[in-house]
PDB file of N, CA and C in Angstrom:
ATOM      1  N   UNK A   1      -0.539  75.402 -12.555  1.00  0.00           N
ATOM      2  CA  UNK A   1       0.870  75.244 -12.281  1.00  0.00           C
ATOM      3  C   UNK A   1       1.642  75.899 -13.421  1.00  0.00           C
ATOM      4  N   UNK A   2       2.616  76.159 -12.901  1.00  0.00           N
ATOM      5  CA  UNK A   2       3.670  77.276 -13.934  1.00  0.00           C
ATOM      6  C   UNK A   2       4.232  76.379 -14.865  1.00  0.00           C
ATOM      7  N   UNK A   3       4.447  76.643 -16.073  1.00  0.00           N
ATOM      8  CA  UNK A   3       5.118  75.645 -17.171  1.00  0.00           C
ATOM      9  C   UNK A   3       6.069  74.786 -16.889  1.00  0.00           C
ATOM     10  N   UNK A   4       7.116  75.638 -16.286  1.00  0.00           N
ATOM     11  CA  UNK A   4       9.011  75.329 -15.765  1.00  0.00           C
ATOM     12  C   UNK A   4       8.655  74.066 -14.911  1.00  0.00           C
ATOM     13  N   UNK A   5       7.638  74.619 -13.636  1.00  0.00           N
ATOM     14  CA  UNK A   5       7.551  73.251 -12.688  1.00  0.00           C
ATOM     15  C   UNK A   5       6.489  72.190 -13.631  1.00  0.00           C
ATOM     16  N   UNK A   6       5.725  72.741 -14.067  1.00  0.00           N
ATOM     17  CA  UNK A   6       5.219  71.362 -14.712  1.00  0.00           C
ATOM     18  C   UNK A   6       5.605  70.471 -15.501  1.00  0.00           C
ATOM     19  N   UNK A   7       6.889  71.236 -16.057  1.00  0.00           N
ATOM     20  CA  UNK A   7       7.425  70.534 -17.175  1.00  0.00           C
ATOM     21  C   UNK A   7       8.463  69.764 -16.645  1.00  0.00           C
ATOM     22  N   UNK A   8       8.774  70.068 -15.043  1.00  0.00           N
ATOM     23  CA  UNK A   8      10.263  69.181 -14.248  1.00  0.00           C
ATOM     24  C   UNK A   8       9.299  68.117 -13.714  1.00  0.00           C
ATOM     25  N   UNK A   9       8.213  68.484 -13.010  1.00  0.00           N
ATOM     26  CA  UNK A   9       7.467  67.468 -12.381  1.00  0.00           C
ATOM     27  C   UNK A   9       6.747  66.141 -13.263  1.00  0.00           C
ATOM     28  N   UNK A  10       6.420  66.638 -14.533  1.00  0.00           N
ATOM     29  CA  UNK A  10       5.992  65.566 -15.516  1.00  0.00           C
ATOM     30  C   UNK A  10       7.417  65.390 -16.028  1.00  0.00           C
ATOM     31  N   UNK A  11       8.678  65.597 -16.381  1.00  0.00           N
ATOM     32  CA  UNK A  11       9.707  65.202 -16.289  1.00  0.00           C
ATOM     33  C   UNK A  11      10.276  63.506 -15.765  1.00  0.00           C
ATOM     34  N   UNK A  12      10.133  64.103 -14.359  1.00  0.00           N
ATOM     35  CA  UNK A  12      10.261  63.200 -13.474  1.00  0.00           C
ATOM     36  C   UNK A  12       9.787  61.843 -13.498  1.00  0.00           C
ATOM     37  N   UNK A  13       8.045  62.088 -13.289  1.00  0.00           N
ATOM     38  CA  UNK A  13       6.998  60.948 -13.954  1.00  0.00           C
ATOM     39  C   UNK A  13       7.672  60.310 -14.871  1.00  0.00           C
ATOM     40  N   UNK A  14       7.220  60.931 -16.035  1.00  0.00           N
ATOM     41  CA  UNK A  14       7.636  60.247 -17.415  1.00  0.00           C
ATOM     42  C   UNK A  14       9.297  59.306 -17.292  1.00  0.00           C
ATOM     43  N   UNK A  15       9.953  60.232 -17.052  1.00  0.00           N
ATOM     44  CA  UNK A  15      11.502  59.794 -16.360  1.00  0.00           C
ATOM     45  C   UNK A  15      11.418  58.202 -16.406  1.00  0.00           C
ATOM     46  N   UNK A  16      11.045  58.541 -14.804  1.00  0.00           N
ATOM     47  CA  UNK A  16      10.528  57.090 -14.296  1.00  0.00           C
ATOM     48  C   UNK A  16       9.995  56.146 -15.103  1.00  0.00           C
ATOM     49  N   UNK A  17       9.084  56.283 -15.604  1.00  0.00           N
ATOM     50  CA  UNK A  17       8.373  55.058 -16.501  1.00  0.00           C
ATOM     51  C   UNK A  17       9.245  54.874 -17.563  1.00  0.00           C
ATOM     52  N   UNK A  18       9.752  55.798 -18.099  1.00  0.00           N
ATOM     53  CA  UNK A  18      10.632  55.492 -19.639  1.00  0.00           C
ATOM     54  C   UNK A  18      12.469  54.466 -18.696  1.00  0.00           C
ATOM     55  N   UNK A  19      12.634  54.805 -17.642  1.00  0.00           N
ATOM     56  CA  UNK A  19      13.375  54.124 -16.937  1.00  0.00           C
ATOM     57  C   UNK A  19      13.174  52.690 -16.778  1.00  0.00           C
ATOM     58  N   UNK A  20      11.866  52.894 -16.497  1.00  0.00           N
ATOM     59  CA  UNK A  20      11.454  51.037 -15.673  1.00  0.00           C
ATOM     60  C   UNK A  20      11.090  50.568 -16.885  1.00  0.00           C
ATOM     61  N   UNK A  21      10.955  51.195 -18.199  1.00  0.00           N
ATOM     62  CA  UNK A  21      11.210  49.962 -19.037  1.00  0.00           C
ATOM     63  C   UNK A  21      12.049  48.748 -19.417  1.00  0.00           C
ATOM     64  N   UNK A  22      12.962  49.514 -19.139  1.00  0.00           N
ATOM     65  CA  UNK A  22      14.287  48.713 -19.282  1.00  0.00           C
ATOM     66  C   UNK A  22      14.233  47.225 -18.343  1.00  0.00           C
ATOM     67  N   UNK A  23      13.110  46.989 -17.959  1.00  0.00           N
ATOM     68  CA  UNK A  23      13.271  45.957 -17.066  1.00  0.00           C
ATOM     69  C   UNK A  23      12.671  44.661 -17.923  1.00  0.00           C
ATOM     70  N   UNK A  24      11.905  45.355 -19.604  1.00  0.00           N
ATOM     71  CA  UNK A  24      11.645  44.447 -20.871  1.00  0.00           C
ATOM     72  C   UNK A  24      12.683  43.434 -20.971  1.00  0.00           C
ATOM     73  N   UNK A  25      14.280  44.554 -20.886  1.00  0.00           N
ATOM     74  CA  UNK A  25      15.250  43.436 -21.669  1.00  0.00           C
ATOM     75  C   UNK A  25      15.848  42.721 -19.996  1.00  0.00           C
ATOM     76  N   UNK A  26      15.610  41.445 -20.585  1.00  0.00           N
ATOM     77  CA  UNK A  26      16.683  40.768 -19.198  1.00  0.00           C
ATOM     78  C   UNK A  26      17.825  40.993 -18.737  1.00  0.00           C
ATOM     79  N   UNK A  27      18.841  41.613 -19.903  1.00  0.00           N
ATOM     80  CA  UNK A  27      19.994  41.880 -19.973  1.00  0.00           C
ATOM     81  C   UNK A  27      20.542  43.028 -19.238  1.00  0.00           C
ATOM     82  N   UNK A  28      19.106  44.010 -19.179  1.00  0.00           N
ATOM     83  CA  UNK A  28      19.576  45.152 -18.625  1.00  0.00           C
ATOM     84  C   UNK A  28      18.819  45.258 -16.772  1.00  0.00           C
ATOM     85  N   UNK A  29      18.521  44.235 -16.989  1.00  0.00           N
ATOM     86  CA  UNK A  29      17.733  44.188 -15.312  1.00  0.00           C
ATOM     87  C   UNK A  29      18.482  44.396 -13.775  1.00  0.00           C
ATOM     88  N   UNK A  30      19.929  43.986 -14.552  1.00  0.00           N
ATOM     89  CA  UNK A  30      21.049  44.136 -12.974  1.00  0.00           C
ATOM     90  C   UNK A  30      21.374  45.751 -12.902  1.00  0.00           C
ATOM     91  N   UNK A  31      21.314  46.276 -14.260  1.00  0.00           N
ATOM     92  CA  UNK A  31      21.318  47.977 -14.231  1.00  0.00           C
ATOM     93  C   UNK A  31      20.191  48.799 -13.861  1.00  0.00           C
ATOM     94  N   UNK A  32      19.166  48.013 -13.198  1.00  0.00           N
ATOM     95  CA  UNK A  32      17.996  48.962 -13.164  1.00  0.00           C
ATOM     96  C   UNK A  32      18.346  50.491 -12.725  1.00  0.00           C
ATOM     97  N   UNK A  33      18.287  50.063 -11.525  1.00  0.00           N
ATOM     98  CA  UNK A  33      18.955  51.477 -10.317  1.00  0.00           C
ATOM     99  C   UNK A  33      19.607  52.462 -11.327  1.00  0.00           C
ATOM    100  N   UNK A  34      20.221  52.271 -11.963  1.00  0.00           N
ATOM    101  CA  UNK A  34      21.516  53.683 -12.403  1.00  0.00           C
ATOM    102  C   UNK A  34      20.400  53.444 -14.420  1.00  0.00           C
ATOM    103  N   UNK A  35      19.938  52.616 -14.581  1.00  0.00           N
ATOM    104  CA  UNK A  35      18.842  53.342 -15.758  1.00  0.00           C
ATOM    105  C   UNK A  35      17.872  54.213 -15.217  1.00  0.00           C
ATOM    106  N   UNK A  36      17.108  53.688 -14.258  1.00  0.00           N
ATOM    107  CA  UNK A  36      16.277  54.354 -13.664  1.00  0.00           C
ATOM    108  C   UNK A  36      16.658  56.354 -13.035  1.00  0.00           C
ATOM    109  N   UNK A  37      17.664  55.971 -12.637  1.00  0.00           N
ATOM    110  CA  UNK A  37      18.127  57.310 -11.961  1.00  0.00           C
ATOM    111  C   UNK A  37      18.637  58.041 -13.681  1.00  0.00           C
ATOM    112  N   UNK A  38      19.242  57.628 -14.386  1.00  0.00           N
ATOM    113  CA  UNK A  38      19.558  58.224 -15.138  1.00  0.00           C
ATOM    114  C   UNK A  38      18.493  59.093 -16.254  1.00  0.00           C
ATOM    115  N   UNK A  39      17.687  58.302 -16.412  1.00  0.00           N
ATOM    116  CA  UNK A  39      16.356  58.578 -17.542  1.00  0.00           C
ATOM    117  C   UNK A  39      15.463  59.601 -16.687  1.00  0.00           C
ATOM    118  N   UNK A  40      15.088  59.514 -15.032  1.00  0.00           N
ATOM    119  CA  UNK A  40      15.070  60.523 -14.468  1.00  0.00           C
ATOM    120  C   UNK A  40      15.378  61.872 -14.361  1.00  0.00           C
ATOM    121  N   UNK A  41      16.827  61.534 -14.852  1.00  0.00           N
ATOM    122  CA  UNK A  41      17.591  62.960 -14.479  1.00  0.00           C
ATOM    123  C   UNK A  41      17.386  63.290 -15.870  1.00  0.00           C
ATOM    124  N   UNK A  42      17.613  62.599 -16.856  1.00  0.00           N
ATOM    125  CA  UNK A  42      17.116  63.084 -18.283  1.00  0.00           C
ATOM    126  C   UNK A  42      15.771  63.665 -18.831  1.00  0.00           C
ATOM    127  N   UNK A  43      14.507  63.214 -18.106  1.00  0.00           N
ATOM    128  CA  UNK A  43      13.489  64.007 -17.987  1.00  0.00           C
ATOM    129  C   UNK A  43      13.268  65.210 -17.387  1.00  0.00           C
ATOM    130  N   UNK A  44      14.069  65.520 -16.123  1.00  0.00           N
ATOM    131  CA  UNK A  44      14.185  66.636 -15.656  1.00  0.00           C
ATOM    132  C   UNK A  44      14.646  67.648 -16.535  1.00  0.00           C
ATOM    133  N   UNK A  45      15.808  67.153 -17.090  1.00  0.00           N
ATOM    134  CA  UNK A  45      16.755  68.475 -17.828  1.00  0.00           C
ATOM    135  C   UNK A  45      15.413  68.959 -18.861  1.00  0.00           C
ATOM    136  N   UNK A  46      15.137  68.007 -19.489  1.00  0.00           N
ATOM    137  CA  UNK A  46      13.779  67.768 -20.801  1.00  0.00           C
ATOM    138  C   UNK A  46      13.116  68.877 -20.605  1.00  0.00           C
ATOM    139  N   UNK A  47      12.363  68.377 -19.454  1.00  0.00           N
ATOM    140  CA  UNK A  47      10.793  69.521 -18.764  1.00  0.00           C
ATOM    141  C   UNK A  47      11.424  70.868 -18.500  1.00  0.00           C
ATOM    142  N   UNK A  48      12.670  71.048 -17.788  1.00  0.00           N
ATOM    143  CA  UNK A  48      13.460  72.425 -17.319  1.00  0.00           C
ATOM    144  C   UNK A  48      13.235  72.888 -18.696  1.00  0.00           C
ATOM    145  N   UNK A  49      13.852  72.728 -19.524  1.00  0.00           N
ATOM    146  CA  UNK A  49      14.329  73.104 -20.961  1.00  0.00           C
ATOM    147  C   UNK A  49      12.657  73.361 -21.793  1.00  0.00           C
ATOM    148  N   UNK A  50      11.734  72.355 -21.940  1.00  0.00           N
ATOM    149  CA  UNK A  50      11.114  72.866 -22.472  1.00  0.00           C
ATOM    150  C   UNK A  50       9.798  73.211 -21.711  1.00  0.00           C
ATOM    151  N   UNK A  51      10.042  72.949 -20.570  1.00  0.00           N
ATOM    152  CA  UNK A  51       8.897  73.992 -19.601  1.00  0.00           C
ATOM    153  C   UNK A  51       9.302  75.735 -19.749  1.00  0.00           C
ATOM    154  N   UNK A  52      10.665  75.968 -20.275  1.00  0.00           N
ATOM    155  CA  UNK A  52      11.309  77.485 -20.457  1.00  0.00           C
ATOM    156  C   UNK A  52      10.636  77.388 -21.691  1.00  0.00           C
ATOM    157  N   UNK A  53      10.885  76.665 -22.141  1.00  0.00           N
ATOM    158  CA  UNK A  53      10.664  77.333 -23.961  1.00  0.00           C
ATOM    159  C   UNK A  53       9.027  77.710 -24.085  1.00  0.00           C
ATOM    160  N   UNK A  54       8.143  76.425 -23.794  1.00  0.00           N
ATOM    161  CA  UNK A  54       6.205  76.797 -23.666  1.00  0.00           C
ATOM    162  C   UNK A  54       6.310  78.077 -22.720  1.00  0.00           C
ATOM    163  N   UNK A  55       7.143  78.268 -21.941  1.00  0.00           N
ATOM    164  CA  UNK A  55       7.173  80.068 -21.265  1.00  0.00           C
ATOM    165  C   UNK A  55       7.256  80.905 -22.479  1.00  0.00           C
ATOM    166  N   UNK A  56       7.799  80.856 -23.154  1.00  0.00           N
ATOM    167  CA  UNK A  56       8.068  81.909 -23.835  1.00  0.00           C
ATOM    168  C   UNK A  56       7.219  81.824 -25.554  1.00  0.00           C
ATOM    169  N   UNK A  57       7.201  80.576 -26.171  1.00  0.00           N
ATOM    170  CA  UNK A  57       6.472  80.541 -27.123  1.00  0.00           C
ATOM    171  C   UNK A  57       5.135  79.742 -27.154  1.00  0.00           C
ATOM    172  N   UNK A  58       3.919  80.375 -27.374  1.00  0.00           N
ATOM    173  CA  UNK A  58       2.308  79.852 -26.970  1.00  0.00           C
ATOM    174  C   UNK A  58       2.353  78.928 -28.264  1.00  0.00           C
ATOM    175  N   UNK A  59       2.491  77.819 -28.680  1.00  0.00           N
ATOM    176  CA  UNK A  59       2.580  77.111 -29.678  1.00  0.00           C
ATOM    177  C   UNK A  59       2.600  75.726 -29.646  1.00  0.00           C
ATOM    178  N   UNK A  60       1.230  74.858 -29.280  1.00  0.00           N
ATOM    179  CA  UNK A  60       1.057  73.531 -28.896  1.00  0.00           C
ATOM    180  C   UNK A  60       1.943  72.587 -30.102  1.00  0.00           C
ATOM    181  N   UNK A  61       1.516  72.855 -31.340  1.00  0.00           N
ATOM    182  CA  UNK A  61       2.579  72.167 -32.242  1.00  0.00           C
ATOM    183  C   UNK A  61       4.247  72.654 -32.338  1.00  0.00           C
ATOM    184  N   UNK A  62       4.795  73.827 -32.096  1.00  0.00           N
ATOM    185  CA  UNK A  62       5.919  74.202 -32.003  1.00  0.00           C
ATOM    186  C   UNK A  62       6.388  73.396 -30.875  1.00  0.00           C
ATOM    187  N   UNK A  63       5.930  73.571 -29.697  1.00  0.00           N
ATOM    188  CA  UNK A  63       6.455  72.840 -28.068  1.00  0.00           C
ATOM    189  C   UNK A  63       6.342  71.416 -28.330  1.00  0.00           C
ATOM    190  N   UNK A  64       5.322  70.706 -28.525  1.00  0.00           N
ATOM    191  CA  UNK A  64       5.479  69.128 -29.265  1.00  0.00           C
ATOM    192  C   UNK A  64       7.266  68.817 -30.236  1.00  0.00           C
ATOM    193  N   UNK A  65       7.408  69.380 -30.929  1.00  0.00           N
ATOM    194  CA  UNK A  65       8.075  69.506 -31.758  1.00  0.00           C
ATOM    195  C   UNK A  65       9.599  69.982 -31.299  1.00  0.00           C
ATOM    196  N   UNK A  66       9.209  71.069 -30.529  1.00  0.00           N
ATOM    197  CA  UNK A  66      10.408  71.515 -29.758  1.00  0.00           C
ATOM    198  C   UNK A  66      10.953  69.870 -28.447  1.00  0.00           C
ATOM    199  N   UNK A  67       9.943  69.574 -27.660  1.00  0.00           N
ATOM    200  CA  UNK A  67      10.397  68.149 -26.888  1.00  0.00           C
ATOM    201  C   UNK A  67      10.651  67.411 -27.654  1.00  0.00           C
ATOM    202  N   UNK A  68      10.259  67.237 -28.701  1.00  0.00           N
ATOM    203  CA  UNK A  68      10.559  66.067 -29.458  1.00  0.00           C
ATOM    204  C   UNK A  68      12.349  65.895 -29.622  1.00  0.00           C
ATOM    205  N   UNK A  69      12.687  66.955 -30.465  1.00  0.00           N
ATOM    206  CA  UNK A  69      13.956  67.594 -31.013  1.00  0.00           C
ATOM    207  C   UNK A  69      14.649  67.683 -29.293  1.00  0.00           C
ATOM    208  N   UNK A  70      14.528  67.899 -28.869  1.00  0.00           N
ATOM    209  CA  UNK A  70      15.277  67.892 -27.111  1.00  0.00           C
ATOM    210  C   UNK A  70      15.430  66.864 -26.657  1.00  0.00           C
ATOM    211  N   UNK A  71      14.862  66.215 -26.353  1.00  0.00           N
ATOM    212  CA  UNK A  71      14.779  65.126 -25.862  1.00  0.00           C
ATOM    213  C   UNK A  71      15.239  63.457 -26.942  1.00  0.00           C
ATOM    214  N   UNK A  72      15.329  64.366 -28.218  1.00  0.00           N
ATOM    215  CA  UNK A  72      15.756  63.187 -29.287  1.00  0.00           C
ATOM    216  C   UNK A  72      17.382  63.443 -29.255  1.00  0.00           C
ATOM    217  N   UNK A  73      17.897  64.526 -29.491  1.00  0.00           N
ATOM    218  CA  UNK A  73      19.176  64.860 -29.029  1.00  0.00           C
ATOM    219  C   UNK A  73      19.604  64.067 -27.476  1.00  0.00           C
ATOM    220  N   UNK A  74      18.985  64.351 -26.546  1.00  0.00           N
ATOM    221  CA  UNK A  74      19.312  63.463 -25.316  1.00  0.00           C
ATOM    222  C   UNK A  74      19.506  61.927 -25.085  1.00  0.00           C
ATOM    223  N   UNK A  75      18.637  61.391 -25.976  1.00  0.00           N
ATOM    224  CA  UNK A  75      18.470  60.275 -26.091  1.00  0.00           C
ATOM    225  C   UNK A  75      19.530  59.821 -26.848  1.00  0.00           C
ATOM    226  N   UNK A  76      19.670  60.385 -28.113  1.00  0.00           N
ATOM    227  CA  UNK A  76      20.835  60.030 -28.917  1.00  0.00           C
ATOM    228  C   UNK A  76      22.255  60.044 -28.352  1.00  0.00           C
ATOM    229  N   UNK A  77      22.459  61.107 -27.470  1.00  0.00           N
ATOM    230  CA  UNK A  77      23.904  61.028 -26.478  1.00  0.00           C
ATOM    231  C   UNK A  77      23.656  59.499 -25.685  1.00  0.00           C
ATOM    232  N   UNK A  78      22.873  59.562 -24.726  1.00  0.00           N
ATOM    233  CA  UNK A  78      22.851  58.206 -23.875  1.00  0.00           C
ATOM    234  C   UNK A  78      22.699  56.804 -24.638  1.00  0.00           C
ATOM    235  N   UNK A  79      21.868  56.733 -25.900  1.00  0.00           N
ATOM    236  CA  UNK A  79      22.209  55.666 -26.898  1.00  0.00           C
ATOM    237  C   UNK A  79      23.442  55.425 -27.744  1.00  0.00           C
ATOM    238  N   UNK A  80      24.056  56.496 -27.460  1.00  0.00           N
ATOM    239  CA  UNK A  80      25.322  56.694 -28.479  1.00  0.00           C
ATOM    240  C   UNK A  80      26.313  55.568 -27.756  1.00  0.00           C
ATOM    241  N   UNK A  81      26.152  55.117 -26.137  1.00  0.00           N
ATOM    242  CA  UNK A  81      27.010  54.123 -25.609  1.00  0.00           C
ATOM    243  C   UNK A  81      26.370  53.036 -25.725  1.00  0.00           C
ATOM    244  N   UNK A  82      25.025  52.784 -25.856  1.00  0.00           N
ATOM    245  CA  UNK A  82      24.489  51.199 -25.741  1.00  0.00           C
ATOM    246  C   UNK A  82      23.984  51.071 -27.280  1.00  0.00           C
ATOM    247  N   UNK A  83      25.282  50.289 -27.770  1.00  0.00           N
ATOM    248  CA  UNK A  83      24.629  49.748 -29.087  1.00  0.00           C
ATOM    249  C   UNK A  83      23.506  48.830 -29.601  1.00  0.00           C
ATOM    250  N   UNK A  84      23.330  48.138 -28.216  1.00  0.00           N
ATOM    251  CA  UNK A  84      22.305  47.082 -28.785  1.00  0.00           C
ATOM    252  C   UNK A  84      20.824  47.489 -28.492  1.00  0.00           C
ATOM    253  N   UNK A  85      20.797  48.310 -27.702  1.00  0.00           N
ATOM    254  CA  UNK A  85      19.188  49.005 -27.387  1.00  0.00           C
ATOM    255  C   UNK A  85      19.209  50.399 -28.571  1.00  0.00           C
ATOM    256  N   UNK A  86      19.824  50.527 -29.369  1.00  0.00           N
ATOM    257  CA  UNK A  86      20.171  51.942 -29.544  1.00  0.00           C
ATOM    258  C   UNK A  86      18.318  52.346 -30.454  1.00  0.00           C
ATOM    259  N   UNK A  87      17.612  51.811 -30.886  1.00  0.00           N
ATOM    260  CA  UNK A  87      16.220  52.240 -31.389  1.00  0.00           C
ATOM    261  C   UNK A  87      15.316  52.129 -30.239  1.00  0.00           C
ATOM    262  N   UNK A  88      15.432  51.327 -29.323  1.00  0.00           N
ATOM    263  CA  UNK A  88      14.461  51.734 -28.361  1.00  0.00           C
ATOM    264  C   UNK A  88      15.065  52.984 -26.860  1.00  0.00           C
ATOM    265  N   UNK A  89      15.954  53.017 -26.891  1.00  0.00           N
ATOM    266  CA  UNK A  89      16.293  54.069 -26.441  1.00  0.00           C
ATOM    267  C   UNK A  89      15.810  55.206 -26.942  1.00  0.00           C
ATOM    268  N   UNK A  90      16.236  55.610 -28.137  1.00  0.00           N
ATOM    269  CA  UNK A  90      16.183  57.171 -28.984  1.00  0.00           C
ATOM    270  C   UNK A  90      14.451  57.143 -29.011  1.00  0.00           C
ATOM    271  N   UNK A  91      13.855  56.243 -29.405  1.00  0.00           N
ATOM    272  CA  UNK A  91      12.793  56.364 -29.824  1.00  0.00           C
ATOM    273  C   UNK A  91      11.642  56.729 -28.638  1.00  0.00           C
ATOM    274  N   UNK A  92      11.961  55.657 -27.249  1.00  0.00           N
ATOM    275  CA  UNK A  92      11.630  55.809 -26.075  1.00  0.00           C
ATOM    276  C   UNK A  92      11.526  57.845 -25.464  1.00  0.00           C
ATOM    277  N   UNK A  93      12.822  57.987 -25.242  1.00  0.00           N
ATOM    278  CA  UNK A  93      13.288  59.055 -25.068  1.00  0.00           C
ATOM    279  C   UNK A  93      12.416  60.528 -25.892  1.00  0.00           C
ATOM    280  N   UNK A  94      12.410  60.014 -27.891  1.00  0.00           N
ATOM    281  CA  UNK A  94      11.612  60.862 -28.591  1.00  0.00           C
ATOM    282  C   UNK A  94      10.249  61.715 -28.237  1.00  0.00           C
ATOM    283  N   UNK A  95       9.455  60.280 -27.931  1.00  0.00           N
ATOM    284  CA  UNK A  95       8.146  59.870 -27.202  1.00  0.00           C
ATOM    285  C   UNK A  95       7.754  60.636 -26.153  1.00  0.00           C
ATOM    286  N   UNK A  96       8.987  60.698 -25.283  1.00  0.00           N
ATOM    287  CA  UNK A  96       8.772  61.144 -23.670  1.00  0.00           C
ATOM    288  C   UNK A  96       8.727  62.415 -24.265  1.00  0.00           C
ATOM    289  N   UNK A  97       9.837  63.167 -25.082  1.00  0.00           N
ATOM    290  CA  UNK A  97       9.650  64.728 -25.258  1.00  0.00           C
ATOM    291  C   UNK A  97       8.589  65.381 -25.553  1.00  0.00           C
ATOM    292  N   UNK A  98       7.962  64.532 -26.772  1.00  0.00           N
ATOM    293  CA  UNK A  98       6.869  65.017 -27.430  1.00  0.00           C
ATOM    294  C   UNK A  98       5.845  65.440 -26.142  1.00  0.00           C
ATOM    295  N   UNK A  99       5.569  64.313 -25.451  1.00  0.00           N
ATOM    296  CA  UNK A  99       4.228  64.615 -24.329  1.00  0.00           C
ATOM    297  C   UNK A  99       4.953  65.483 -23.293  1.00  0.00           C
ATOM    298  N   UNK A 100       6.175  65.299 -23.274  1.00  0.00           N
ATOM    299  CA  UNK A 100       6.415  67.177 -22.349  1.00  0.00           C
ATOM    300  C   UNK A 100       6.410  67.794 -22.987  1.00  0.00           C
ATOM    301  N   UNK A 101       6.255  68.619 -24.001  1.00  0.00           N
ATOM    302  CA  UNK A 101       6.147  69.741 -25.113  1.00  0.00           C
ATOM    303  C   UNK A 101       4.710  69.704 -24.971  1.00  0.00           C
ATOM    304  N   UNK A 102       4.383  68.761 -25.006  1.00  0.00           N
ATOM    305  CA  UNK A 102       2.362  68.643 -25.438  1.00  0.00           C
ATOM    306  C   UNK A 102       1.695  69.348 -23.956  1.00  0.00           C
ATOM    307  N   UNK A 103       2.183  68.559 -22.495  1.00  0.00           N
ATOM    308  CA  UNK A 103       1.560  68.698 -21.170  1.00  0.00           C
ATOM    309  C   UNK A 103       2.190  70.418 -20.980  1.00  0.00           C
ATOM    310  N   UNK A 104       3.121  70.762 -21.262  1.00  0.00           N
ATOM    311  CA  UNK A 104       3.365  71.905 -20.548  1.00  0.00           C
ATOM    312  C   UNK A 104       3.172  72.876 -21.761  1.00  0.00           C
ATOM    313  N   UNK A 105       2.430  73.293 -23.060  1.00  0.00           N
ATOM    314  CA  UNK A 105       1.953  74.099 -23.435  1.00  0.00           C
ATOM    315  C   UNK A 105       0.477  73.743 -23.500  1.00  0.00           C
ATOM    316  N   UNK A 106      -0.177  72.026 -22.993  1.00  0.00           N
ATOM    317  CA  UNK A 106      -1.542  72.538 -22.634  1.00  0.00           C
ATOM    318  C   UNK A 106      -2.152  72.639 -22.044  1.00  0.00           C
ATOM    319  N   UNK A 107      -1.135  72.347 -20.483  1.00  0.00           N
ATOM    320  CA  UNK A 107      -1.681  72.376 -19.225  1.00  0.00           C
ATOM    321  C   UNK A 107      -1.338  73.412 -18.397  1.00  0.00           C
ATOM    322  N   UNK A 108       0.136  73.870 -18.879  1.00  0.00           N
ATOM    323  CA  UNK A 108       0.749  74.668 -17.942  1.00  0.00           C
ATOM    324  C   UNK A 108       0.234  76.689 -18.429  1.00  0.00           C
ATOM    325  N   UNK A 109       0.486  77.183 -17.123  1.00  0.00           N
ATOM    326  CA  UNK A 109       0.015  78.744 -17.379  1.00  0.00           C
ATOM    327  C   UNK A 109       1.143  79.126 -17.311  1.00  0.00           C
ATOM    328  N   UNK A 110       0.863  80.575 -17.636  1.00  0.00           N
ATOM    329  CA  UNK A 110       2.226  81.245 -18.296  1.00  0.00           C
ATOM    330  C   UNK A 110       2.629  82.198 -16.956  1.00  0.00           C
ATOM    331  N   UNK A 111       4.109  82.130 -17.311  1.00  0.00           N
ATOM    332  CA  UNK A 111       4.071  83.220 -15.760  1.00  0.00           C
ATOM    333  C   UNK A 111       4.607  82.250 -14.421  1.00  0.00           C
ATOM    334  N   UNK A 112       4.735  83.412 -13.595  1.00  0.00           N
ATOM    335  CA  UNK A 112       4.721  82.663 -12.475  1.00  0.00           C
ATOM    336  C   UNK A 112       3.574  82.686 -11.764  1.00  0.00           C
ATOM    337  N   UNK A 113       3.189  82.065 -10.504  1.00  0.00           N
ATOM    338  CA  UNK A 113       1.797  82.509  -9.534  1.00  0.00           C
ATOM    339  C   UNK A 113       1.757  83.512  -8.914  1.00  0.00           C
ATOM    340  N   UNK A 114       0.745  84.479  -9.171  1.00  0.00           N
ATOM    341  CA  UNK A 114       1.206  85.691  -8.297  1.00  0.00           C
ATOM    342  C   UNK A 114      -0.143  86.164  -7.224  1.00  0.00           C
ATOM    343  N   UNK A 115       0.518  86.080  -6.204  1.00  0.00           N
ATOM    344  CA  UNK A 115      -0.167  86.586  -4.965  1.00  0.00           C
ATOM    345  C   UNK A 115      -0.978  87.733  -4.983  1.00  0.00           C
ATOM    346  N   UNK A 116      -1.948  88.120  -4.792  1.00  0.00           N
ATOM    347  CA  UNK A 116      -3.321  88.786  -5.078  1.00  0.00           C
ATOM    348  C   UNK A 116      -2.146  90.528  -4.420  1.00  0.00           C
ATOM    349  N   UNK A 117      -1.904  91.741  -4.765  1.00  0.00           N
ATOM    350  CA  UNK A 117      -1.305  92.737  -4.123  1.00  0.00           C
ATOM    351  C   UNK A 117      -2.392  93.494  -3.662  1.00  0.00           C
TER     352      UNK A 117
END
């Protein structure tokens, strides 16, 4: 699978699970739905972004490093409104980047798929 989609599709995954955590705090359990959708859509942008970047630079510790830094920036905007989760948010979020930086420079191929001419 091509980096870009692997990196939206494990996106997604990850998304999800870093979403349904939130179901730890009691407080945040009536928000599931719109955490859930949101941390979703935040993994997507993640994987888009650094499923482009493992396109272009072959560098398992650079791409680690690169999700990390992406996805820590992301996290920090959406924690920047909830003060009382604000370390397990950023940190949550950190986490998720790193293993999209990690899955899509060591799983994903470079390129797109190309049909035999």
């Amino acid at each position: 699978m091509n980096k870009v989609l692997l990196g939206i599709i494990s996106g997604v995954v990850l998304g999800a699970l870093d979403g349904s955590t939130a179901w730890l705090a009691p407080e945040a359990r009536a928000k599931m739905i719109p955490i859930m959708i949101g941390a979703t859509m935040k993994g997507i942008v993640v994987g888009l972004i650094v499923g482009f970047f493992a396109r272009r630079v072959r560098s398992l510790p650079l791409g680690v490093l690169f999700g990390l830094g992406v996805d820590f920036i992301l996290a920090f905007l959406v924690a920047s409104h909830e003060h009382s989760h604000y370390l397990n948010i950023v940190l949550a979020g950190t986490i998720q980047g790193g293993v999209l930086g990690y899955i899509t420079q060591r799983w994903g191929f470079q390129g797109e798929a190309s049909a035999p001419h």
